[in-house]
Protein backbone atom coordinates (compact mmCIF):
# COMPACT_ATOMS: atom_id res chain seq x y z
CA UNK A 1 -66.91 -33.39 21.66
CA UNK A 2 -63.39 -33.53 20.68
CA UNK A 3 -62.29 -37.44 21.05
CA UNK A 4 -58.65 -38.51 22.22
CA UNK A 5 -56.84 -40.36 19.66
CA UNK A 6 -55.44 -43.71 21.05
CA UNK A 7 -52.31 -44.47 22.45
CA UNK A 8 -51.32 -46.18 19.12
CA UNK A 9 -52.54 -43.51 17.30
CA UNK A 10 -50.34 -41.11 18.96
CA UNK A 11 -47.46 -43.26 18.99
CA UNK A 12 -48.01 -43.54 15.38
CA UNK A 13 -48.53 -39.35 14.78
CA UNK A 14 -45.12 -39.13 16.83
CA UNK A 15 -43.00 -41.46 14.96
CA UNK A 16 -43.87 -39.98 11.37
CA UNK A 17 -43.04 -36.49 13.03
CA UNK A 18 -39.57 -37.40 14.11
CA UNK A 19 -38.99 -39.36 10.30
CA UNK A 20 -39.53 -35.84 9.22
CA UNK A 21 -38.11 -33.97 11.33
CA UNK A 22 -34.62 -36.76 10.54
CA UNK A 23 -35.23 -35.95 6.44
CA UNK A 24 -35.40 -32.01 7.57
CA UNK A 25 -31.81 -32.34 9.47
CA UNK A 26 -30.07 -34.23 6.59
CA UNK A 27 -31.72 -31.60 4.17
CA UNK A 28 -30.56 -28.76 6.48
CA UNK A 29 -27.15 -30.24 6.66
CA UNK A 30 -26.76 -30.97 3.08
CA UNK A 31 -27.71 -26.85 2.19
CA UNK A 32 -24.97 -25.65 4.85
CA UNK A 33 -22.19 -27.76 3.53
CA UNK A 34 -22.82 -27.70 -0.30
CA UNK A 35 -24.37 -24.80 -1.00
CA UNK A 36 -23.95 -22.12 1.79
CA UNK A 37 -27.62 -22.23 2.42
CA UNK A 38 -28.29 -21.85 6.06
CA UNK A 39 -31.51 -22.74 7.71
CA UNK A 40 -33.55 -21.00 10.72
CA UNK A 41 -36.67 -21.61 12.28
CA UNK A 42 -37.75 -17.88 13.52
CA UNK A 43 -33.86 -17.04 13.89
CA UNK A 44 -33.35 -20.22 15.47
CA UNK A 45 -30.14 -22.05 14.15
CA UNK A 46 -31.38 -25.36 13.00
CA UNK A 47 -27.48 -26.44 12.92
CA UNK A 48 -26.46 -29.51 14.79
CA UNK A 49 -29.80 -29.72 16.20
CA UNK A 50 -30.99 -32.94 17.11
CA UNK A 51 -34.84 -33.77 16.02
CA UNK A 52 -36.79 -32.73 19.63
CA UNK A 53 -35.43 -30.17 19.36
CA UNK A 54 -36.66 -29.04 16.15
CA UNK A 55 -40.37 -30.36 17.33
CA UNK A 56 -39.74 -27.64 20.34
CA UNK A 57 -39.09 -25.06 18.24
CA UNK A 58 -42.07 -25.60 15.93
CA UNK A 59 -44.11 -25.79 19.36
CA UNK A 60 -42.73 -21.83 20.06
CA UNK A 61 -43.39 -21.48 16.30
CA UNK A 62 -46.73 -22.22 16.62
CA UNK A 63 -47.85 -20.87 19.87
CA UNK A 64 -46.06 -17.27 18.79
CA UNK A 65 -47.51 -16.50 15.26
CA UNK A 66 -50.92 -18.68 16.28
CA UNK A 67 -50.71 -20.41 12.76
CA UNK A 68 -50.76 -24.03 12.07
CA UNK A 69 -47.03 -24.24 11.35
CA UNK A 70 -46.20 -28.36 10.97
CA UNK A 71 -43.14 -30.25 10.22
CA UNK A 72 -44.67 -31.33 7.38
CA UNK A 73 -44.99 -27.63 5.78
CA UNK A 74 -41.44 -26.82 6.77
CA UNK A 75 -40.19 -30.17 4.95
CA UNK A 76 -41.65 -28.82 1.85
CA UNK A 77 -40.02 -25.44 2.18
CA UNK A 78 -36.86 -27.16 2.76
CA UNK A 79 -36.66 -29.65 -0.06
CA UNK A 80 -38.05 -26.66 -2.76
CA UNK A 81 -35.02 -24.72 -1.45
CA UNK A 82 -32.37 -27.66 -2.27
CA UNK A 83 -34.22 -27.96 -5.76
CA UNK A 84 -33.57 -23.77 -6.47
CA UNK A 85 -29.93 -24.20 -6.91
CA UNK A 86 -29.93 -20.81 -4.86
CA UNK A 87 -26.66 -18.63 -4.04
CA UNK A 88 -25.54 -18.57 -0.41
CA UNK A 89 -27.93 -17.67 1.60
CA UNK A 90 -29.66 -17.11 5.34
CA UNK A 91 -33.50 -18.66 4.88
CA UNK A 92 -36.11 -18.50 8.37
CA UNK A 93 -38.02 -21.36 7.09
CA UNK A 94 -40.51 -20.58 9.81
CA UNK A 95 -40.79 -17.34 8.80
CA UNK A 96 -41.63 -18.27 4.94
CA UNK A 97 -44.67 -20.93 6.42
CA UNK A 98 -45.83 -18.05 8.33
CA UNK A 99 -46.25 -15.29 5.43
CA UNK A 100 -47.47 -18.75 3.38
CA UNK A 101 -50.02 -18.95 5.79
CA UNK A 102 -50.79 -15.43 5.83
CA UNK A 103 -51.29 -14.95 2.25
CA UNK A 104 -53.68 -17.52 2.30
CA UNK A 105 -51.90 -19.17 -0.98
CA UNK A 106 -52.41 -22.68 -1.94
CA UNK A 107 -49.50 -23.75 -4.07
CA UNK A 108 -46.25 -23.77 -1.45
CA UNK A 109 -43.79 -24.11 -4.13
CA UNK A 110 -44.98 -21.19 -6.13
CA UNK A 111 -44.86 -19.26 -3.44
CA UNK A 112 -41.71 -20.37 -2.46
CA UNK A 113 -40.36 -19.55 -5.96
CA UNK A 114 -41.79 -15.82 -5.91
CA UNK A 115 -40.25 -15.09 -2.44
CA UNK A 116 -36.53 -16.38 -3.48
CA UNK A 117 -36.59 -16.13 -6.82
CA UNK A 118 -34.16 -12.97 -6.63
CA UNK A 119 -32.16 -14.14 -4.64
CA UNK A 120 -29.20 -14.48 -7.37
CA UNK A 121 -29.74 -11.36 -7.84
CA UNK A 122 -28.12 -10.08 -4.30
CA UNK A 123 -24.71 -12.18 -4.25
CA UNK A 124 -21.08 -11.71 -4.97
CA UNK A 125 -19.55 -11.86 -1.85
CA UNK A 126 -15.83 -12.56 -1.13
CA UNK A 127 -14.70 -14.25 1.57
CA UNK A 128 -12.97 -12.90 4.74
CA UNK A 129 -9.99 -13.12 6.96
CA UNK A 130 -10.39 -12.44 10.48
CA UNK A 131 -8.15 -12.51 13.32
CA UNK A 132 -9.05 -12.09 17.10
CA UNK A 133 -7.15 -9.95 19.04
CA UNK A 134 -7.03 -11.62 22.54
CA UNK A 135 -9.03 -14.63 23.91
CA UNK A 136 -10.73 -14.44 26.39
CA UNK A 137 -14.86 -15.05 27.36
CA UNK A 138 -15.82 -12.69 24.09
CA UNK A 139 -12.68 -14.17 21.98
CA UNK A 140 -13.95 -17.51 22.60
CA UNK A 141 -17.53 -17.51 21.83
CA UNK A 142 -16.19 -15.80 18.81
CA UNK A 143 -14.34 -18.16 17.66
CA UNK A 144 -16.64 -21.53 18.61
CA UNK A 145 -19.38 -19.49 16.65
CA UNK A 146 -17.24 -18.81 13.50
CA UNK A 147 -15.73 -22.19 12.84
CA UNK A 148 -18.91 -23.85 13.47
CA UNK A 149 -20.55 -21.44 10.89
CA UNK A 150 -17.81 -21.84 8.32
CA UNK A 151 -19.14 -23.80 6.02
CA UNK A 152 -17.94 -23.68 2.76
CA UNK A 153 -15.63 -20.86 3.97
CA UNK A 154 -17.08 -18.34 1.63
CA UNK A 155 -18.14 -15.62 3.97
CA UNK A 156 -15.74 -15.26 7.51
CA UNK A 157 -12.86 -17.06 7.74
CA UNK A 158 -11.06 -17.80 10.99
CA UNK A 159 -7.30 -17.73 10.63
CA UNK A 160 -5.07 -16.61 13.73
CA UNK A 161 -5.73 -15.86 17.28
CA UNK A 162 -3.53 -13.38 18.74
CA UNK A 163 -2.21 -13.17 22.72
CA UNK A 164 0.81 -11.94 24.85
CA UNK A 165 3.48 -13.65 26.21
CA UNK A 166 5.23 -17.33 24.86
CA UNK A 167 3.23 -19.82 23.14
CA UNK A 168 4.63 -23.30 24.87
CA UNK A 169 2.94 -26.30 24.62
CA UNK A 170 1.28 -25.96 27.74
CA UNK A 171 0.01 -22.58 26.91
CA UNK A 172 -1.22 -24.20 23.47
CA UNK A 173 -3.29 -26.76 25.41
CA UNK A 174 -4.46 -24.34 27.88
CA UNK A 175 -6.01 -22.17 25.33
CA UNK A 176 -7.32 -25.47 23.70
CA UNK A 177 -8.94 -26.66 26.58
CA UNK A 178 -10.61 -23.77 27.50
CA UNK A 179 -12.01 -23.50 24.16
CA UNK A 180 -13.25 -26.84 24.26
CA UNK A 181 -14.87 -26.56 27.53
CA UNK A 182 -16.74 -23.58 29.33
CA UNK A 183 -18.56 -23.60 32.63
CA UNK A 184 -21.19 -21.81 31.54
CA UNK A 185 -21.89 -22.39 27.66
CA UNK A 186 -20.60 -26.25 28.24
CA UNK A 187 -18.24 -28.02 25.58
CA UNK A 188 -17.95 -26.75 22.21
CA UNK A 189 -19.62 -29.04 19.51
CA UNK A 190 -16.34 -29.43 17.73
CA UNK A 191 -13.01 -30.98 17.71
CA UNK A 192 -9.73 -28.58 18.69
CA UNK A 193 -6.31 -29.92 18.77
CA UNK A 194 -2.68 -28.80 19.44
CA UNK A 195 -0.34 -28.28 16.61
CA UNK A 196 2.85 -26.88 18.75
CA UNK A 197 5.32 -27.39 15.27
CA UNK A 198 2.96 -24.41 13.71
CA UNK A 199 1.92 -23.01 17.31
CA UNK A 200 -1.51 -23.56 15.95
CA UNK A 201 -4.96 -24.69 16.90
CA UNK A 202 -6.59 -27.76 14.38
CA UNK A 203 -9.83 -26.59 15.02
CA UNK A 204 -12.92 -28.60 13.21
CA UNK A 205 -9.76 -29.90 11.07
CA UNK A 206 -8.56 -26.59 10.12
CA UNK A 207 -5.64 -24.53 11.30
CA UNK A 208 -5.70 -21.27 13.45
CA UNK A 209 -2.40 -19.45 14.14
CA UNK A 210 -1.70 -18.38 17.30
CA UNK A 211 0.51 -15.57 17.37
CA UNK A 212 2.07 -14.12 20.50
CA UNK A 213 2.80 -9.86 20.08
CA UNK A 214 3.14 -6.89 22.55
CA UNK A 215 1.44 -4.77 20.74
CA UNK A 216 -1.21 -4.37 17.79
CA UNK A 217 1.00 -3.35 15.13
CA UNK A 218 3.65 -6.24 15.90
CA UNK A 219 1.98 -9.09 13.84
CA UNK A 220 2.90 -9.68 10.15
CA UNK A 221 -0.14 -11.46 9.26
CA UNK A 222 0.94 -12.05 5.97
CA UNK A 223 3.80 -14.65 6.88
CA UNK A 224 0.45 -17.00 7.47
CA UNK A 225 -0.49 -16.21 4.42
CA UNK A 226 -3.54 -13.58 5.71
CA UNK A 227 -4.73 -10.81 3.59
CA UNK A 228 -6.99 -7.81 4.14
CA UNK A 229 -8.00 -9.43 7.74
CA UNK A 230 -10.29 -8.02 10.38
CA UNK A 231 -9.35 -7.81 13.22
CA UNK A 232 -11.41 -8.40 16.21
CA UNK A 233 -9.90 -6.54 19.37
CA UNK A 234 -11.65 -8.31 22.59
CA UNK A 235 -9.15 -7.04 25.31
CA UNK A 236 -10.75 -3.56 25.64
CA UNK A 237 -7.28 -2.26 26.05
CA UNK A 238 -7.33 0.10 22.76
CA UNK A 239 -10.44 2.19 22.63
CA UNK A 240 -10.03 5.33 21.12
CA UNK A 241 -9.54 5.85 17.41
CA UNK A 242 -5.56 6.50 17.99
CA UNK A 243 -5.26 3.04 19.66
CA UNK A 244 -6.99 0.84 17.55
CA UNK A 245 -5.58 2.50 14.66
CA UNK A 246 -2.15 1.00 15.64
CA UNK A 247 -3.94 -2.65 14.49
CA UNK A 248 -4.10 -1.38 11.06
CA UNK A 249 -0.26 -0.78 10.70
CA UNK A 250 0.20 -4.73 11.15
CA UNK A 251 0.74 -6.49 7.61
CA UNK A 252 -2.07 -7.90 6.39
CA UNK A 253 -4.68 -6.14 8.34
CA UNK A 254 -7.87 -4.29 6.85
CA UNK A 255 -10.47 -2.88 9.25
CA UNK A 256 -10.87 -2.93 12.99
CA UNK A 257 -13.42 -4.43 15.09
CA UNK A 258 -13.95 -3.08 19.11
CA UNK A 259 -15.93 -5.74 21.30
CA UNK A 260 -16.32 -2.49 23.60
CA UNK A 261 -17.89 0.74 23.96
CA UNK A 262 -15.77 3.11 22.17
CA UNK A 263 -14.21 6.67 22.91
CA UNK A 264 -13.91 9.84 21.16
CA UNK A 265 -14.60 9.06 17.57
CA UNK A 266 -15.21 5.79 17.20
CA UNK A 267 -18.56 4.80 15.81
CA UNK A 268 -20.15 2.78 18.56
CA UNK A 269 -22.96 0.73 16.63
CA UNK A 270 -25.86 -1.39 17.85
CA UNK A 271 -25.88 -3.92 14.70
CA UNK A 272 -29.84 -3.62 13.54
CA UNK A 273 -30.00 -0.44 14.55
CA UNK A 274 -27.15 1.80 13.04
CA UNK A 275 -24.72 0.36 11.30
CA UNK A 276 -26.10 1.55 7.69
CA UNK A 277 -24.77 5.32 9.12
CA UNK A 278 -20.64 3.91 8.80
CA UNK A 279 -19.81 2.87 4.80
CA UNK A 280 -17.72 0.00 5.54
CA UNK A 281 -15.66 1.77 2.65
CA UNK A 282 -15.14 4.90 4.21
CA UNK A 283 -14.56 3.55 7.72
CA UNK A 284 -11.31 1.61 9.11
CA UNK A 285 -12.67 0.96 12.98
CA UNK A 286 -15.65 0.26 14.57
CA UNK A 287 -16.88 -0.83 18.19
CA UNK A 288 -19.87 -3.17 18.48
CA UNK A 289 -20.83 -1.03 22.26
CA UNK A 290 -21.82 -2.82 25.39
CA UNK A 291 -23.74 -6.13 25.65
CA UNK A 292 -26.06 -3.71 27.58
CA UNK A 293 -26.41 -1.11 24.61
CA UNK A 294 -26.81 -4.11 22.41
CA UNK A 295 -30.27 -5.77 24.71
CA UNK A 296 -31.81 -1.96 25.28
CA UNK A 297 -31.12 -0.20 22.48
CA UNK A 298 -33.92 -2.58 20.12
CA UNK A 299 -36.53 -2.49 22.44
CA UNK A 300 -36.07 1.91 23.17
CA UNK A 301 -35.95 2.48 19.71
CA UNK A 302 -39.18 1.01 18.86
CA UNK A 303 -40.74 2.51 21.81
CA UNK A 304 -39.53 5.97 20.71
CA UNK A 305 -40.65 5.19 17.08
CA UNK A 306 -44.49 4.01 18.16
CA UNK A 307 -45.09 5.59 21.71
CA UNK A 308 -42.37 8.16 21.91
CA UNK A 309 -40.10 8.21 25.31
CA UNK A 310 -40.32 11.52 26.84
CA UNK A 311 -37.19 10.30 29.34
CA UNK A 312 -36.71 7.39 31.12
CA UNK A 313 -34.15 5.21 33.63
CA UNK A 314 -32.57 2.33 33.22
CA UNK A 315 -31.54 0.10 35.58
CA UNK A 316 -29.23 -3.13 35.15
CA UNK A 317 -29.01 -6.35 36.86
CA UNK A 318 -25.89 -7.75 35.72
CA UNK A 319 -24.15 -10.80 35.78
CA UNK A 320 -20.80 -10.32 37.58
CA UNK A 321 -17.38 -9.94 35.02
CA UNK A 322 -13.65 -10.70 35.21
CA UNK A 323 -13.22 -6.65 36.37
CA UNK A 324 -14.46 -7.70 40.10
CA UNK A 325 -12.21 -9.65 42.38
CA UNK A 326 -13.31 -13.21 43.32
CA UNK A 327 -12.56 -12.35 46.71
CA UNK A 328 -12.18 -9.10 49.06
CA UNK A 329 -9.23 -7.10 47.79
CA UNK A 330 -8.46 -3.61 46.42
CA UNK A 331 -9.84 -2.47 43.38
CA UNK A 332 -9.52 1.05 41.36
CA UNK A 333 -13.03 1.18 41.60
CA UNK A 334 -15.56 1.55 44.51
CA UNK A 335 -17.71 -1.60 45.76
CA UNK A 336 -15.99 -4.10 42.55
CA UNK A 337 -13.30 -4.76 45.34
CA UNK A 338 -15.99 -7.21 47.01
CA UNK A 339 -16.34 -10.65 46.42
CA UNK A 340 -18.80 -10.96 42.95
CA UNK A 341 -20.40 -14.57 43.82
CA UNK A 342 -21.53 -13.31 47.44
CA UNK A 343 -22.40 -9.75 46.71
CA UNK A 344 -24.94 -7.61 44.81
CA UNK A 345 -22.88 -4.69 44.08
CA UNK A 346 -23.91 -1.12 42.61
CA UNK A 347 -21.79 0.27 39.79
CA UNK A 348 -22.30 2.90 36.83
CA UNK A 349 -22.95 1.71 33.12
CA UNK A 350 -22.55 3.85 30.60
CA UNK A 351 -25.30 1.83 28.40
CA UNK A 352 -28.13 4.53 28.81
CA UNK A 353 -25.54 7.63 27.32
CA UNK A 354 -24.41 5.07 24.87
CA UNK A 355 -27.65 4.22 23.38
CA UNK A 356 -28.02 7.64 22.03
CA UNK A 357 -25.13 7.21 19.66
CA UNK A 358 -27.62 4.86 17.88
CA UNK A 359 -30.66 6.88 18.68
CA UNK A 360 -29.54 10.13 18.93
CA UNK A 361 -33.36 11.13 19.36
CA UNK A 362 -32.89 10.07 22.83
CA UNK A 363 -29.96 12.13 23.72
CA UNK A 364 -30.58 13.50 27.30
CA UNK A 365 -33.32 11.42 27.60
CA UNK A 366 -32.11 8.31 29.91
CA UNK A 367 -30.20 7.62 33.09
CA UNK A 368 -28.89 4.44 34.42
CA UNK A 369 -27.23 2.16 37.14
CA UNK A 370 -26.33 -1.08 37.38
CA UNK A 371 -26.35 -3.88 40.39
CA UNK A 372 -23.56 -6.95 39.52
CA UNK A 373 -25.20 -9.38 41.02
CA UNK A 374 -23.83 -13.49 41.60
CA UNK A 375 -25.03 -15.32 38.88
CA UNK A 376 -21.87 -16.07 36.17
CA UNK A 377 -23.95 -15.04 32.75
CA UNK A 378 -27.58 -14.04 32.13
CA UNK A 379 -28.35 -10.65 32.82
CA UNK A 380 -31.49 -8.03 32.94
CA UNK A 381 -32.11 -4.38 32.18
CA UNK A 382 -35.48 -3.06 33.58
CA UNK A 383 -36.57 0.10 31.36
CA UNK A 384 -38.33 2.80 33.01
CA UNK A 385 -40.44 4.85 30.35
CA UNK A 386 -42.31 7.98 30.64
CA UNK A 387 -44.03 7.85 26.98
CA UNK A 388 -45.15 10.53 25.14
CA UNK A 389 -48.37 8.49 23.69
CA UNK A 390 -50.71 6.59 26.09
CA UNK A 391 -50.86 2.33 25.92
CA UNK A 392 -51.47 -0.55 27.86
CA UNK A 393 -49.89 -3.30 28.57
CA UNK A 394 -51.78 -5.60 25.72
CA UNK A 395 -51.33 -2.66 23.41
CA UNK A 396 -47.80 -2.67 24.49
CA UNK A 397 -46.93 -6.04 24.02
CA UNK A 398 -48.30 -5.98 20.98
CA UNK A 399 -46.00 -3.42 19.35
CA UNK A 400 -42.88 -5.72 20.19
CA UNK A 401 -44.33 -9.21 19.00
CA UNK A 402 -44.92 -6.94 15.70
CA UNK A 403 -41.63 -6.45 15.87
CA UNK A 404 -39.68 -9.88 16.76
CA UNK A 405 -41.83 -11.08 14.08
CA UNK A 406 -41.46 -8.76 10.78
CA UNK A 407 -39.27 -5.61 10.18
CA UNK A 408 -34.87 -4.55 10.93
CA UNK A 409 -35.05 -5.58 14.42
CA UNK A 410 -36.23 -9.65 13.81
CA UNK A 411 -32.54 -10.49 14.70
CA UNK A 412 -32.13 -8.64 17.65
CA UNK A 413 -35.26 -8.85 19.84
CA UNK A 414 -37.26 -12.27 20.95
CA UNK A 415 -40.38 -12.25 22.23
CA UNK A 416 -40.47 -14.61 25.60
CA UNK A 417 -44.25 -16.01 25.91
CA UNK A 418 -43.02 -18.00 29.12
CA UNK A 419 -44.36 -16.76 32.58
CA UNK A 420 -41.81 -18.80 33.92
CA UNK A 421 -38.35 -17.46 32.57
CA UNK A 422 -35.62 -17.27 34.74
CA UNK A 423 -31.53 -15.94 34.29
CA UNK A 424 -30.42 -19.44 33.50
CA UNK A 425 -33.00 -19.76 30.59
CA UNK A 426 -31.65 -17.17 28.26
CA UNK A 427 -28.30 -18.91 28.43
CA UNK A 428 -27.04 -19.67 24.96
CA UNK A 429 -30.21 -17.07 23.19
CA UNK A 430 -28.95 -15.45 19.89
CA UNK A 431 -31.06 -12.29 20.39
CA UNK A 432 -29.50 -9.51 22.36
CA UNK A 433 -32.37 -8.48 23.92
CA UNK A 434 -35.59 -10.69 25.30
CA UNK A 435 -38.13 -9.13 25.68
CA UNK A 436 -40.11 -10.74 29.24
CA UNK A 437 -43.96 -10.02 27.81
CA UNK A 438 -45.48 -11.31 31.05
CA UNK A 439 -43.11 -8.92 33.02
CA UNK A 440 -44.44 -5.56 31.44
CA UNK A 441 -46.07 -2.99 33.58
CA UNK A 442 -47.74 -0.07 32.60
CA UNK A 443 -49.50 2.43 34.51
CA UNK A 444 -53.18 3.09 35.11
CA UNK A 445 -53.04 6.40 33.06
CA UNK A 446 -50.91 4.54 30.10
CA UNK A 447 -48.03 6.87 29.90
CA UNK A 448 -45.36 4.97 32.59
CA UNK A 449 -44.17 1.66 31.39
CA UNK A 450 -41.63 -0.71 33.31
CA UNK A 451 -40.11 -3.08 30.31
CA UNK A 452 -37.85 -6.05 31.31
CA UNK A 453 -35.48 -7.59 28.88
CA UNK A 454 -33.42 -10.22 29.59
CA UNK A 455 -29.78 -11.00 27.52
CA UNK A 456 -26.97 -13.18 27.63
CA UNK A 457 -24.50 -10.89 28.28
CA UNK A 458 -21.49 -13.26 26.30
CA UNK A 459 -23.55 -14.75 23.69
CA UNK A 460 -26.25 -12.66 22.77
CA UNK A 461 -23.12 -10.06 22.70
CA UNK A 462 -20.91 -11.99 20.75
CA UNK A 463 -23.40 -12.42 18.47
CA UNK A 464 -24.21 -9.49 17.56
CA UNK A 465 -20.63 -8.79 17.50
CA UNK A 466 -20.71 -11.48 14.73
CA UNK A 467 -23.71 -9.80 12.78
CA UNK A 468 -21.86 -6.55 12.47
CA UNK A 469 -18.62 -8.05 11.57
CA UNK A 470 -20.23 -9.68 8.14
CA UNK A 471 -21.54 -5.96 7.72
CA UNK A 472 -18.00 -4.47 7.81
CA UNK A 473 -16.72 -7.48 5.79
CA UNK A 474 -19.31 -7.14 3.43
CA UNK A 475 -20.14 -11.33 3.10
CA UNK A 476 -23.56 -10.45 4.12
CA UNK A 477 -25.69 -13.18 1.67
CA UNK A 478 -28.91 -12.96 0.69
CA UNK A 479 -31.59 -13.13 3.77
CA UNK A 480 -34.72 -13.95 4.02
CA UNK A 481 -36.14 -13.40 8.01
């Protein structure tokens, strides 16, 4: 019989912990601010995290993989890294303790040494301008998420935000304050100010432009001293190759970055997926798709690659948008016109046509529909799959915790283990697409499979957004996840 340590005993098990977990977040710190190293625990940022939080995230650690991950083994990976005098770089600490584990090694540090010991080998990476093209929910997540992952500066680089209309001082500290503060992501761990003499945001001590223009060619970026930027379109209003071509007659500008779905010829990629198809050399624009195309198209494509989808349907339930009125009123389109926080309202996507510009396999193969529904951010996509190979649900399952755990897709798809998630929960996740295991269905003769994956519309989005932008800059660092 197992017996129950003592109260003291505890209390004595939980302070060493958190002294740990305190050495782990100055060590964590110290790598992102000298040395461009950045720390994740299973594509968790470990950023600004305070230290329950990192004892949570070992908890998910260790109930996912089902190894004996501790604080204390992650400590040891960390302070081996700071000793490697390693190149900027992207390490899942969690994910090095698991293969540790797996190996069955006994010496951590040697091991540690053999998996990053080329990592010198994979830098040379110059630093980027980038410049968003209007600010509003995408722009701003955009921009909170760059300059709190500047660092040392030597991958993206923030510089100018660009709107219509006059820049006044009270349309300075509008744009500040709504930067600062968001109803649903909450403030922004940072510090923005108002610089009206520049017409400038000080944000985390560093100066944005913001620069007022009619049109995407009117900007001379270079008079802010801006060179070979990207530019990050998030109005939607330029979508075809013609229109978003006009960004790259602006001085100063480089390549062109959609936070839409794109028309006509413009390579719509899912990052993870297919952005290796576009040579960042060869191509000028790009659209990062739909935050829908973004959550489905990880989860379909690994499907199709183990089961095979003979067709399917899928059906959104999405968080309402700016496009539907607040209250009754006219709108181009049927049903938006109704109030969004007191209706569920059917509309088309476009999402299940769209993923097979990264799958093409799947061309013909899906149909979907989408219900807004009145929640402000959080959204669903239930996948209905007719499969080519038999499974069950455990079988299933199985296939995408292989897959959130090792392989292209780690960044894109997380594996839920709760039986209690809800909308509000995935609030603020980095993945695009979460994948609800308790939620899967599949049918008594294996080949029909109901799949529900959750994503944050804005941030899961906007991340991804992020993770194909480094692609197209080309200050990806060395990764190990």
């Amino acid at each position: 019989m197992k017996l129950m340590k003592s109260y003291e005993e505890q209390l004595s098990l939980e302070v060493e912990q958190r002294r740990m977990t305190v050495e782990l977040i100055k060590l964590i710190s110290d790598l992102w601010y000298e040395n461009n190293i950045e720390l994740l625990l299973f594509r968790n940022q470990l950023i600004d995290r305070n230290a329950s939080e990192i004892l949570n995230l070992l908890d998910y650690a260790k109930e996912f993989v089902q190894k004996p991950i501790s604080i204390s083994n992650v400590l040891k990976i960390a302070k081996k890294i700071r000793e490697m005098d390693l190149p900027p770089a992207k390490i899942d600490i969690g994910k090095l303790a698991y293969v540790f584990h797996l190996t069955g090694e006994t010496d951590m540090e040697d091991f540690v040494l053999k998996k990053l010991g080329d990592a010198h080998n994979k830098n040379g990476i110059k630093p980027k301008d980038v410049v968003l093209y209007g600010f509003g929910r995408i722009g701003r997540l955009l921009a909170r998420e760059l300059m709190s992952r500047t660092g040392k500066g030597v991958q993206m680089r923030l510089r100018a935000i660009v709107t219509r209309g006059q820049i006044t001082k009270e349309v300075l500290e509008k744009r500040a304050s709504m930067l600062r503060k968001d109803s649903v992501h909450g403030y922004f761990k940072g510090s923005v100010k108002v610089d009206f003499e520049q017409q400038a945001l000080i944000i985390n001590g560093t100066t944005v432009f913001v620069i007022s223009a009619d049109g995407p060619e009117d900007p001379d970026y270079t008079k802010y001293g801006i060179r070979d930027a990207l530019i990050i379109d998030n109005t939607g209003a330029f979508r075809t190759e013609e229109a978003l071509s006009r960004h790259l007659k602006a001085k100063g500008a480089d390549k062109v970055l959609l936070t839409a779905p794109g028309i006509g010829n413009v390579p719509n990629i899912v990052y993870g997926v297919n952005q290796h198809h576009f040579d960042p050399d060869k191509h000028s624009v790009f659209s990062a798709a739909s935050c829908t195309t973004n959550a489905i198209t990880p989860v379909l494509k690994v499907v199709n690659d183990t089961l095979g989808i003979k067709h399917g349907h899928i059906e959104t339930i999405h968080a309402y948008t700016n496009d539907q009125n607040l209250v009754d009123n006219m709108h181009k389109k049927y049903r938006r016109g109704r109030a969004a926080a007191l209706n569920m309202v059917i509309t088309e996507t476009g999402a299940g046509k769209a993923v097979s510009k990264a799958v093409p396999e799947l061309a013909g193969k899906l149909t979907s529909n989408a219900i807004r529904v009145p929640v402000p951010n959080g959204s669903l996509a239930i996948l209905n799959l007719n499969l080519q190979t038999k499974t069950s649900k455990e079988d299933l399952n199985a296939i995408m915790k292989k897959y959130a755990l090792e392989g292209d897709l780690v960044e894109q798809i997380r594996y839920s283990l709760s039986n209690e998630l809800v909308s509000s929960d995935i609030v603020g996740t980095l993945e695009p697409a979460i994948f609800d295991s308790h939620a899967t269905i599949v049918s008594k003769g294996g080949d029909n499979a109901l799949l529900y994956v959750w994503y944050d519309n804005e941030y899961g989005y906007s991340h991804q957004v992020l993770g194909l932008a480094k692609y197209i800059a080309k200050v990806r660092r060395f990764a190990y996840y």
